[in-house]
Protein backbone atom coordinates (compact mmCIF):
# COMPACT_ATOMS: atom_id res chain seq x y z
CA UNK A 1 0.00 0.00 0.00
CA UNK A 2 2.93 2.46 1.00
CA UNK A 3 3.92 2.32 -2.77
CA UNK A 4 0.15 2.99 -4.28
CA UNK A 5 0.76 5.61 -1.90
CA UNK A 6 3.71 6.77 -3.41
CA UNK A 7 2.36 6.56 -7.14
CA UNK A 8 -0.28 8.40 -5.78
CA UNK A 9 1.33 11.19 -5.03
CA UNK A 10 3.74 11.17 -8.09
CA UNK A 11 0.65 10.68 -10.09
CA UNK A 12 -0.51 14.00 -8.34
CA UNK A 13 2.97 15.64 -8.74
CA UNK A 14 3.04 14.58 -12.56
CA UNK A 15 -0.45 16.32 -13.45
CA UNK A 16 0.40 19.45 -11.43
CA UNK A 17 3.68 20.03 -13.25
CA UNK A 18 2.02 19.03 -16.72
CA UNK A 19 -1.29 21.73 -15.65
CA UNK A 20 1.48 24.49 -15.23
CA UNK A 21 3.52 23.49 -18.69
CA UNK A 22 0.36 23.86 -20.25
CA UNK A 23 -0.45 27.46 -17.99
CA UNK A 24 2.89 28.71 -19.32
CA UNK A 25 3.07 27.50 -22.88
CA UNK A 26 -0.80 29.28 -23.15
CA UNK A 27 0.33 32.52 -22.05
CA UNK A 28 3.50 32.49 -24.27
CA UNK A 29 1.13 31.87 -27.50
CA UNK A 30 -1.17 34.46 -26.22
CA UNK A 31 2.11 36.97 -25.97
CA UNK A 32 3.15 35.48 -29.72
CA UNK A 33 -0.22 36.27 -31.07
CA UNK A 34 -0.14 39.45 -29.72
CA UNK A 35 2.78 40.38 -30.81
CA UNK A 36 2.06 38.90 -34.40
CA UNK A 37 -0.92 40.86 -34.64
């Protein structure tokens, strides 16, 4: 159980980092298409 536990909280760690990728790479496309336009 201690290493559901553990994948668990990776799991969590994983889709955190991969939510603020995504945060960072939409306001750098927002900054390109302003810029662009």
């Amino acid at each position: 159980s201690q290493i559901g536990a553990q994948l668990g909280i990776s799991q969590m760690h994983v889709c955190r980092l991969l939510a603020q990728s995504l945060d960072r790479l939409r306001g750098w496309m927002d900054e390109e298409a302003a810029r662009a336009g």
